[in-house]
C-alpha atoms as a PDB file:
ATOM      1  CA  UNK A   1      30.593  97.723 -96.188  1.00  0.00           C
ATOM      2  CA  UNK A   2      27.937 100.090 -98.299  1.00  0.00           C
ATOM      3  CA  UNK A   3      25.823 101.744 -95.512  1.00  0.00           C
ATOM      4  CA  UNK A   4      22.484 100.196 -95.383  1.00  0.00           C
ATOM      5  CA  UNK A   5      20.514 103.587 -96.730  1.00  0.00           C
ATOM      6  CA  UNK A   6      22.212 103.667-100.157  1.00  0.00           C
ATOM      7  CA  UNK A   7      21.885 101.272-103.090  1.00  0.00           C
ATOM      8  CA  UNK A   8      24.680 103.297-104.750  1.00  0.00           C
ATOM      9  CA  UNK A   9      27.918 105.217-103.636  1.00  0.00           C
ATOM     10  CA  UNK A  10      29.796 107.078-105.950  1.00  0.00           C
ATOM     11  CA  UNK A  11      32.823 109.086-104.663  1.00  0.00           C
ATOM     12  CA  UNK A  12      35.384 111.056-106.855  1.00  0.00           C
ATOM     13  CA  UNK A  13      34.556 109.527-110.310  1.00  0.00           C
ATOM     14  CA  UNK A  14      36.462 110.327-113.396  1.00  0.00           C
ATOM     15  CA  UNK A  15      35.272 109.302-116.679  1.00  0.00           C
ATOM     16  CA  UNK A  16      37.237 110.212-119.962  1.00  0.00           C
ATOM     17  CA  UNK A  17      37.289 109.095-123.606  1.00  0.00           C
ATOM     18  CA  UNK A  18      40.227 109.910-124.740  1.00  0.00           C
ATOM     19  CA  UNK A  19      41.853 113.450-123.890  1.00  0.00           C
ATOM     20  CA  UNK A  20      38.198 114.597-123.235  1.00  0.00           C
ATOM     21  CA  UNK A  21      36.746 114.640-119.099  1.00  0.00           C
ATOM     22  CA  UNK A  22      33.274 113.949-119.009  1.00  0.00           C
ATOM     23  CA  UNK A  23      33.029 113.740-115.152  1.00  0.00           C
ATOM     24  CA  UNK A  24      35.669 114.636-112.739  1.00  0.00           C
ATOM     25  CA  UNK A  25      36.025 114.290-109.152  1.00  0.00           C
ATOM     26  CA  UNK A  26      31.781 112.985-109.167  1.00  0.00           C
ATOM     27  CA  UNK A  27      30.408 111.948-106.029  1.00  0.00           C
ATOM     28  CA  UNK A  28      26.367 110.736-105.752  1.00  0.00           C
ATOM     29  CA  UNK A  29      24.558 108.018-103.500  1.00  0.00           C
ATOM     30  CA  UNK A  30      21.456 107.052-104.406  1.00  0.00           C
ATOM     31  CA  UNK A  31      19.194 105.635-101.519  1.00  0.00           C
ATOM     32  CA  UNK A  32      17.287 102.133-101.578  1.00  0.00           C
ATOM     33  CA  UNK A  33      13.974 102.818-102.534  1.00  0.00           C
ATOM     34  CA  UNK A  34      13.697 105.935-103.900  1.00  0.00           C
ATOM     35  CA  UNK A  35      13.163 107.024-107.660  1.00  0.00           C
ATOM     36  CA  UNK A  36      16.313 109.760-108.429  1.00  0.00           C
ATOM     37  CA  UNK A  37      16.352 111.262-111.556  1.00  0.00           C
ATOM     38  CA  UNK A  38      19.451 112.774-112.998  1.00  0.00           C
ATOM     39  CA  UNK A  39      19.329 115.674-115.391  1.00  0.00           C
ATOM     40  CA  UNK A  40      21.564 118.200-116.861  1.00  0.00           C
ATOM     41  CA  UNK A  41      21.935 120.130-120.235  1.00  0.00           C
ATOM     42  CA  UNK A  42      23.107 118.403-123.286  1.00  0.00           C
ATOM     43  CA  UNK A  43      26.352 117.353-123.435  1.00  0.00           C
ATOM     44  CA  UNK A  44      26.502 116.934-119.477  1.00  0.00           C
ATOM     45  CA  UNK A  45      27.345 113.370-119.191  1.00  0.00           C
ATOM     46  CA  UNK A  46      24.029 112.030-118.162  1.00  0.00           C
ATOM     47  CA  UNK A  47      24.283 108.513-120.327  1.00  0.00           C
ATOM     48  CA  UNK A  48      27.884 108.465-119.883  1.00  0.00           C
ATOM     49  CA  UNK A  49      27.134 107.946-116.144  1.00  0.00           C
ATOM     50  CA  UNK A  50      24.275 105.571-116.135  1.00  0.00           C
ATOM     51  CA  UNK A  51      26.176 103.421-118.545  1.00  0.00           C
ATOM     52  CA  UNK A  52      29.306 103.683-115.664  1.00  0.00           C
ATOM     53  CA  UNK A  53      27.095 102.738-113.250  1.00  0.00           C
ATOM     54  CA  UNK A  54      25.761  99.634-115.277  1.00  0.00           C
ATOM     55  CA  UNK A  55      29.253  98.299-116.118  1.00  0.00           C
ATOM     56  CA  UNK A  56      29.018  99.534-119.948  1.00  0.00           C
ATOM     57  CA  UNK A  57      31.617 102.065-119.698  1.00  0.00           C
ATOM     58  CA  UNK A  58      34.828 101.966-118.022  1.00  0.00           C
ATOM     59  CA  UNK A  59      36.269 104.762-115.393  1.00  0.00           C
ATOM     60  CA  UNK A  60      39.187 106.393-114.799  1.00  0.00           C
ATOM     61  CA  UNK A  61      39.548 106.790-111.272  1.00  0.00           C
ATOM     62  CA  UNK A  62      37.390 106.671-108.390  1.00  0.00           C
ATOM     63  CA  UNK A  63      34.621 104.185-107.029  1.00  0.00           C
ATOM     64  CA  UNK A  64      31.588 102.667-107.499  1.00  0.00           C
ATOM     65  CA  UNK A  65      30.039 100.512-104.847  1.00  0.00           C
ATOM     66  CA  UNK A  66      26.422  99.233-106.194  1.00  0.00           C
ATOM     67  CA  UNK A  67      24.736  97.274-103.999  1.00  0.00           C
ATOM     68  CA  UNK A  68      27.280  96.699-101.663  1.00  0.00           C
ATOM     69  CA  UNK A  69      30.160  95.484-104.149  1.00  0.00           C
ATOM     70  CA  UNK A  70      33.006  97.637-105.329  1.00  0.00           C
ATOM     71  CA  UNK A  71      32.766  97.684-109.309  1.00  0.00           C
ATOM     72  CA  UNK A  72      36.912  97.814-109.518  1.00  0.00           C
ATOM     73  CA  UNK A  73      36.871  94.502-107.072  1.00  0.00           C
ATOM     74  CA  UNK A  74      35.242  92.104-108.974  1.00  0.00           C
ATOM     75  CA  UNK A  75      35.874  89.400-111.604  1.00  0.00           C
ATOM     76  CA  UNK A  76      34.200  88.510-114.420  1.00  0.00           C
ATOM     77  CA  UNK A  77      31.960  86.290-112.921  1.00  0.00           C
ATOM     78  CA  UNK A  78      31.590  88.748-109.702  1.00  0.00           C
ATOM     79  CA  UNK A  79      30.561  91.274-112.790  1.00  0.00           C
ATOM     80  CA  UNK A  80      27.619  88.982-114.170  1.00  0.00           C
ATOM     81  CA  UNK A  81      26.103  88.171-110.662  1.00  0.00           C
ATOM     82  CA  UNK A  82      26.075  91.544-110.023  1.00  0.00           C
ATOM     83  CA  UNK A  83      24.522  92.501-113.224  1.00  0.00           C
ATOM     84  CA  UNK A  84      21.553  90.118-112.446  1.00  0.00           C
ATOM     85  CA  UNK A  85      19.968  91.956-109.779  1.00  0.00           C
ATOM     86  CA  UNK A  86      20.007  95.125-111.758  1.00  0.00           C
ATOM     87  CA  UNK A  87      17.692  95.715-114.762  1.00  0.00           C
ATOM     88  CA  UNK A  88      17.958  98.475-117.703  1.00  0.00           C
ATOM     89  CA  UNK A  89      15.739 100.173-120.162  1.00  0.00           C
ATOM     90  CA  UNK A  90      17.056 101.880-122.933  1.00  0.00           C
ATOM     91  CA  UNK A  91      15.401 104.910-124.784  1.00  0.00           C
ATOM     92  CA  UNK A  92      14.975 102.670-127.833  1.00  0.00           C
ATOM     93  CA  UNK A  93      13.338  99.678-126.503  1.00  0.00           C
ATOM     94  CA  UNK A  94      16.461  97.203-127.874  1.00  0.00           C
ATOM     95  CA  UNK A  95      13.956  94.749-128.070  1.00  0.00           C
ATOM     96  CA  UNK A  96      15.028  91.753-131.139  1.00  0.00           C
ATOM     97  CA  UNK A  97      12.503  92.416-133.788  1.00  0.00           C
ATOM     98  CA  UNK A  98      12.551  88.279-134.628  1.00  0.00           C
ATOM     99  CA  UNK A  99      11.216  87.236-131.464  1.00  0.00           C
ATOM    100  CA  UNK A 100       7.584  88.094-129.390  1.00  0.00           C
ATOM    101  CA  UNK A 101       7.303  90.133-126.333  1.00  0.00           C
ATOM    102  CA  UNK A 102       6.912  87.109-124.246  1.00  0.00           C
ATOM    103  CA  UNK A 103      10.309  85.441-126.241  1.00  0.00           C
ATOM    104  CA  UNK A 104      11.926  88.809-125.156  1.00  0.00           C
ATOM    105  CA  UNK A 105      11.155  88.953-121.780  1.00  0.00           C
ATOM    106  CA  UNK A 106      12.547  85.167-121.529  1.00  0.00           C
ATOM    107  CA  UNK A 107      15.916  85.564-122.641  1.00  0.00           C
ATOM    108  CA  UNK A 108      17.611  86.829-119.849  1.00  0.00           C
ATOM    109  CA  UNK A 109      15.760  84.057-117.800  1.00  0.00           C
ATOM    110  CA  UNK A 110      17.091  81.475-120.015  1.00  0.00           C
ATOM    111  CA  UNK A 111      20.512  82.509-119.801  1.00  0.00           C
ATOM    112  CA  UNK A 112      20.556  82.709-116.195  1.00  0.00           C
ATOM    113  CA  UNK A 113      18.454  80.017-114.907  1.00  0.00           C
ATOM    114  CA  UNK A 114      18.017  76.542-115.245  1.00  0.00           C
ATOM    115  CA  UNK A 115      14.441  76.399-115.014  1.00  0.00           C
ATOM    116  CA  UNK A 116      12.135  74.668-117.431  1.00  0.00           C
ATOM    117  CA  UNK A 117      10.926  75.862-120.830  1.00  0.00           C
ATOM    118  CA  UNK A 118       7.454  76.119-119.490  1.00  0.00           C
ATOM    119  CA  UNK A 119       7.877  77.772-116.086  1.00  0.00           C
ATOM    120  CA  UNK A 120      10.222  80.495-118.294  1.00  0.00           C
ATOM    121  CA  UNK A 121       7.696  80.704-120.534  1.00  0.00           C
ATOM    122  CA  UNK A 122       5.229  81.295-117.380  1.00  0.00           C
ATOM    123  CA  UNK A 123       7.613  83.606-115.740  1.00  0.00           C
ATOM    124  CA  UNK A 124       7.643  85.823-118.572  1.00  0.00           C
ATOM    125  CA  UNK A 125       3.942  86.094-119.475  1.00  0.00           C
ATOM    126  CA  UNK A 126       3.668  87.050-115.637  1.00  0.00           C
ATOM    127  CA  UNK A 127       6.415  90.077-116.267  1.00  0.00           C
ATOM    128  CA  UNK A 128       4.777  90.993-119.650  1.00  0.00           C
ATOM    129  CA  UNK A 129       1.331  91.428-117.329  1.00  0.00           C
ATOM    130  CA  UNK A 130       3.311  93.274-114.043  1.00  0.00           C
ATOM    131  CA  UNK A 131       4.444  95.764-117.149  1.00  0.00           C
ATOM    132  CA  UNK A 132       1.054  96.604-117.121  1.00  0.00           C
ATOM    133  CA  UNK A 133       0.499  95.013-121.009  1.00  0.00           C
ATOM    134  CA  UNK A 134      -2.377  93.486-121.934  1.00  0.00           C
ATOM    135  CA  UNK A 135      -2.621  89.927-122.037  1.00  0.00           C
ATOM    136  CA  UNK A 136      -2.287  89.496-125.836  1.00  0.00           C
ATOM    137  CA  UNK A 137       0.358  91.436-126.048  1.00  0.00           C
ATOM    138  CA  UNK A 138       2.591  88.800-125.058  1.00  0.00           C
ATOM    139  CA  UNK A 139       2.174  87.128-129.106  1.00  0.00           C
ATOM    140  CA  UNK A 140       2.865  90.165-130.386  1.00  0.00           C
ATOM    141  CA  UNK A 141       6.010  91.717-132.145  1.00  0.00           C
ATOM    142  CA  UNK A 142       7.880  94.991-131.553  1.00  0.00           C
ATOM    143  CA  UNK A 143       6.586  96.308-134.407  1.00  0.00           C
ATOM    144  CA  UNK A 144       3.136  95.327-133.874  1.00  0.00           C
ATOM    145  CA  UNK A 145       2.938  97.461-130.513  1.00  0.00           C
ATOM    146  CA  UNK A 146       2.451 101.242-130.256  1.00  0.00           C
ATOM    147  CA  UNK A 147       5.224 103.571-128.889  1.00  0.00           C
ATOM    148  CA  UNK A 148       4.162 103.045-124.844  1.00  0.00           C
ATOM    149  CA  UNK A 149       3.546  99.339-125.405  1.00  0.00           C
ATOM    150  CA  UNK A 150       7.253  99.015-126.259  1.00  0.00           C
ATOM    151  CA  UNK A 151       8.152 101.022-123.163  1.00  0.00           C
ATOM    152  CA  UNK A 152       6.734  98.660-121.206  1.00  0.00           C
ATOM    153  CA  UNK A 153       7.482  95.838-122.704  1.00  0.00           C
ATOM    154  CA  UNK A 154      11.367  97.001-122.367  1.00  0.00           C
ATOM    155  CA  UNK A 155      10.064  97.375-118.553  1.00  0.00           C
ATOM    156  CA  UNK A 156       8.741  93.697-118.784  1.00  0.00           C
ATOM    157  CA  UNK A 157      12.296  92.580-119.763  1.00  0.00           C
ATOM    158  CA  UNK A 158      14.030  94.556-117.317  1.00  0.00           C
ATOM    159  CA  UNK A 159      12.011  92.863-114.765  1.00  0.00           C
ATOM    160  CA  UNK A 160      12.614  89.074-115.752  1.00  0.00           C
ATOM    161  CA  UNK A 161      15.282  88.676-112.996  1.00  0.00           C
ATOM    162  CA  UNK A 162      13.768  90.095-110.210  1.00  0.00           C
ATOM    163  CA  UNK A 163      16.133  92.786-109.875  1.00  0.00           C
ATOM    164  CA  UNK A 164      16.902  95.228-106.581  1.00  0.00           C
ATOM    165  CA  UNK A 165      17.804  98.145-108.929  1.00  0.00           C
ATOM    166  CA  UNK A 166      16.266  99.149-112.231  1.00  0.00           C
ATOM    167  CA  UNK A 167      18.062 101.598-114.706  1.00  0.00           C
ATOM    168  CA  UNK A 168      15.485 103.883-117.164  1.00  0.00           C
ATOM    169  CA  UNK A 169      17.250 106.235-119.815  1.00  0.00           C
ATOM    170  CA  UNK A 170      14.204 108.552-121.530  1.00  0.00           C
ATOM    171  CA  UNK A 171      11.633 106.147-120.368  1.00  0.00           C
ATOM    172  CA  UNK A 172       9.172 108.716-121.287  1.00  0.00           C
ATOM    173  CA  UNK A 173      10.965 109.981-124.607  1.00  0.00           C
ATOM    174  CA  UNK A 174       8.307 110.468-127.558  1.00  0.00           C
ATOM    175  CA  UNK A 175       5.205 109.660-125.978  1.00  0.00           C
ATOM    176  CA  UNK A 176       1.915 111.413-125.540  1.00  0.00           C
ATOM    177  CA  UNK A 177       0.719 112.564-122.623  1.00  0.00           C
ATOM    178  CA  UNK A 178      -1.442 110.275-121.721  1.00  0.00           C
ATOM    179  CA  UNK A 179       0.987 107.630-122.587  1.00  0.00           C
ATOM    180  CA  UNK A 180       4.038 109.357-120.402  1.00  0.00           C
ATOM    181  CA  UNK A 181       1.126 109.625-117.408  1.00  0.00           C
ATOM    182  CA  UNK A 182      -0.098 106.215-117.223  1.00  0.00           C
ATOM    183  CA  UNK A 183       4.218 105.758-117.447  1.00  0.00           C
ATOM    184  CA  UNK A 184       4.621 107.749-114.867  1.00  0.00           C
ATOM    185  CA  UNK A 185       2.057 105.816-112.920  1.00  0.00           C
ATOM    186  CA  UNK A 186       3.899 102.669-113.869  1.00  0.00           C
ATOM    187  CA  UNK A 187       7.275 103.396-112.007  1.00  0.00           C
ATOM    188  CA  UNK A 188       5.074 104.065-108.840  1.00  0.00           C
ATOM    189  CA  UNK A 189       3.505 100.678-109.026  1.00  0.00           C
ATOM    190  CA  UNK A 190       6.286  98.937-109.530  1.00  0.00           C
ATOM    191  CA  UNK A 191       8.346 101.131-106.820  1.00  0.00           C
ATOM    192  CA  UNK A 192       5.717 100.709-103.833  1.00  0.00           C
ATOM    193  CA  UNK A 193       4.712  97.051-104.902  1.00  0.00           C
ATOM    194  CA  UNK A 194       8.444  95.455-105.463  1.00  0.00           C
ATOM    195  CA  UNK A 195      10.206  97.799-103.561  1.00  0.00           C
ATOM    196  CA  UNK A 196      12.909  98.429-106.455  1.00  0.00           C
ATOM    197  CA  UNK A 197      15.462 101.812-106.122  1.00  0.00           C
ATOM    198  CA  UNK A 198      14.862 103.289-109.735  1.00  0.00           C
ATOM    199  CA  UNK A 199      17.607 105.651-111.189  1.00  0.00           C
ATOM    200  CA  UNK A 200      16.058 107.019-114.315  1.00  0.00           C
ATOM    201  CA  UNK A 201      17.214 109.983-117.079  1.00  0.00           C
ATOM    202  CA  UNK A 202      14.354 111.773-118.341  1.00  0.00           C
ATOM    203  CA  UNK A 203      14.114 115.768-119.449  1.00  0.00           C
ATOM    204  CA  UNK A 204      10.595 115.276-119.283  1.00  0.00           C
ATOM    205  CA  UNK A 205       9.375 117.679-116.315  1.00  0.00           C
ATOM    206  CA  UNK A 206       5.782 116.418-115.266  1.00  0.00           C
ATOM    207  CA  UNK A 207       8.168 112.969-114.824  1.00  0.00           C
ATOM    208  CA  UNK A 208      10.314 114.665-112.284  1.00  0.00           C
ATOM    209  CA  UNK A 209       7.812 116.674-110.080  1.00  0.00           C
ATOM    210  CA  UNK A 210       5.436 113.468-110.462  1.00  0.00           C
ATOM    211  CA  UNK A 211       7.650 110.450-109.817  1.00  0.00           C
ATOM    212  CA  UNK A 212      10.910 111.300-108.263  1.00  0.00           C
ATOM    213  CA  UNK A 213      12.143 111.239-104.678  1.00  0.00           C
ATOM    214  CA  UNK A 214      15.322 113.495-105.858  1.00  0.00           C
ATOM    215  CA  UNK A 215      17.122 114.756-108.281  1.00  0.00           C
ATOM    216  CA  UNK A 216      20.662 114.903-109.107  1.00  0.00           C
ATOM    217  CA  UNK A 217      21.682 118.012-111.573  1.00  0.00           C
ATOM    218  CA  UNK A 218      24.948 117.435-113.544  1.00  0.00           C
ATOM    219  CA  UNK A 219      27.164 120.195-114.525  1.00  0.00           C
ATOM    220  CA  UNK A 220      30.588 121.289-114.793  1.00  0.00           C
ATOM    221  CA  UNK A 221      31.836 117.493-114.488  1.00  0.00           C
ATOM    222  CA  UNK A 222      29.716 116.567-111.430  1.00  0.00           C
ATOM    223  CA  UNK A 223      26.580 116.528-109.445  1.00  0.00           C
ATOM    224  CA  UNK A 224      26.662 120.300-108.858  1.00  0.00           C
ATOM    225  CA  UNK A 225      23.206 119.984-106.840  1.00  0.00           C
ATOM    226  CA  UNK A 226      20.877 117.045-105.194  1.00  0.00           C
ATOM    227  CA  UNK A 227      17.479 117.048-103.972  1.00  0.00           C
ATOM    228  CA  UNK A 228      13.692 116.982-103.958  1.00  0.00           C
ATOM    229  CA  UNK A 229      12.239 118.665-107.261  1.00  0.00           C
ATOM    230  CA  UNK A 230      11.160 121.655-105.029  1.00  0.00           C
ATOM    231  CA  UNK A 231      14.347 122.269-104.121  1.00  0.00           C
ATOM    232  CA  UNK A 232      15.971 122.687-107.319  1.00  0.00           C
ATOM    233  CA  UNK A 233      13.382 124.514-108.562  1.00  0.00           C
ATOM    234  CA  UNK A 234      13.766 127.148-105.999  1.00  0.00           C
ATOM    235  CA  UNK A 235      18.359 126.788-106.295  1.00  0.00           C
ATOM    236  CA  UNK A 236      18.969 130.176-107.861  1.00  0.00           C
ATOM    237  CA  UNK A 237      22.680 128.981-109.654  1.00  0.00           C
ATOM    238  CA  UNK A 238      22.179 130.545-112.973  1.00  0.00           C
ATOM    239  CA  UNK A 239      22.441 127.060-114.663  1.00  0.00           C
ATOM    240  CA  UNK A 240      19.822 125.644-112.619  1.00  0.00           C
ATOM    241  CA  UNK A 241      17.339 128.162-112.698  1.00  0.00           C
ATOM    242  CA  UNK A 242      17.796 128.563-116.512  1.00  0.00           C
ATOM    243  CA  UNK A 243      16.729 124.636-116.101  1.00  0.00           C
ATOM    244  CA  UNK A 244      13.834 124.508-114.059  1.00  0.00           C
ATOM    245  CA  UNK A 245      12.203 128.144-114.508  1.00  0.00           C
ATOM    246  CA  UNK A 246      11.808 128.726-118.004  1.00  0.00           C
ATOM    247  CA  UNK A 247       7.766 128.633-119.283  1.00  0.00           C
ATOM    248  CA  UNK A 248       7.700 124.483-119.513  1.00  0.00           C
ATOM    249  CA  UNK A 249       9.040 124.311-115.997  1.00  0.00           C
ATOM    250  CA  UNK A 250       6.783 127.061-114.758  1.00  0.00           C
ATOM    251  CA  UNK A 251       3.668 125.168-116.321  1.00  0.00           C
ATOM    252  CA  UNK A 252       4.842 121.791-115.238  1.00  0.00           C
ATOM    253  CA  UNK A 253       5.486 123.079-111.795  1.00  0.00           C
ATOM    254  CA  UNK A 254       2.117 124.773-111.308  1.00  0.00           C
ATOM    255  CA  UNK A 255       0.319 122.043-112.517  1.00  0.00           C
ATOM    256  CA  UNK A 256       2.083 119.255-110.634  1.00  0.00           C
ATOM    257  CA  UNK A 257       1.653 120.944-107.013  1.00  0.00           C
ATOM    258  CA  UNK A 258      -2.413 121.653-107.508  1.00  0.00           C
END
């Protein structure tokens, strides 16, 4: 059995495509209810793992218990159950361009559920307004919606199923700053209100010293360090530091603990 703290356990992952390791010998948990970011430089393996841990990409060796069910135990249709109480946003909204927010945000309940064209329909305009969208915005096309409007409504989507555990890669990625803020402010609500764990891969700074509980730094094929944003900003590995202590981190550090 999963212990009851962590909504993830990870211990000795190896991923690989093809001759090349990405991770080797990984270990992470990741408690219930906390927001833990994971960051590293490019080429670390960030969306390689997420994608792991969301049943995307296959592993080499190791384990992955998510929500109390070991990934390499299950069948197919253990797979899909599983996949219902977790919900994903990807950097790019992959939102269909053919169908409304609202029509988005229904999908996964129509595949999963029996319930009625109108209480789906219902459902989903209530997700579209817990995304913190406006209530037209349900009519409305991806296209017709500005950069953070698409962010949530990916968040909207994400959120049809009621899940325990919601997945963000870049949820921040090309907006302004008030736009990343009210974001930021977002993943709090929905944290404290719904009591979701949130595992989320962002390089934007004022993100991490805002919104996370910790932080998991990937390098050299694992987690090389875990731990509150304070923390890491004070590790002095040369890797980390070069990270977290350049003029951007300086500024977003200052300006985060006034």
């Amino acid at each position: 059995m999963a212990r009851a703290g962590n909504a993830i356990e990870i211990r000795g992952l190896v991923t690989r495509f093809g001759p090349k390791v990405i991770h080797e010998n990984l270990d992470l948990d990741v408690r219930r209810g906390e927001v833990l970011a994971i960051v590293g430089g490019s080429g670390s393996g960030k969306s390689t793992l997420l994608r792991t841990m969301i049943m995307l990409n296959p592993y080499a060796a190791g384990r992955i218990r998510l929500l109390g069910a070991e990934l390499g135990e299950l069948d197919a249709a253990e797979s899909e159950r599983l996949r219902e109480r977790i919900g994903v946003t990807f950097q790019q909204g992959a939102l269909f361009s053919a169908l409304t927010v609202q029509e988005n945000v229904a999908l996964p309940l129509r595949e999963h559920t029996d319930f009625p064209a109108e209480v789906i329909a219902g459902l989903a305009f209530l997700k579209v307004l817990l995304a913190g969208l406006p209530p037209e915005a349900a009519a409305r096309y991806p296209r017709e919606l500005s950069g953070g409007m698409l962010k949530r409504a990916g968040v909207a989507r994400a959120l049809a199923l009621d899940p325990e555990l919601l997945f963000l890669d870049e949820p921040t990625a090309g907006l302004d700053p008030v736009s990343a803020s009210a974001f930021d402010e977002l993943v709090l609500h929905l944290k404290d209100s719904l009591g979701l764990t949130v595992v989320m891969i962002t390089h934007d700074l004022d993100t991490l010293w805002r919104v996370t509980d910790r932080v998991a730094f990937l390098a050299e094929k694992r987690v090389l360090r875990i731990g509150s944003m304070a923390e890491l900003a004070a590790d002095d590995h040369p890797e980390i530091e070069a990270y977290f202590s350049g003029p951007r981190g300086r500024v977003a550090q200052q300006w985060n603990r006034k």
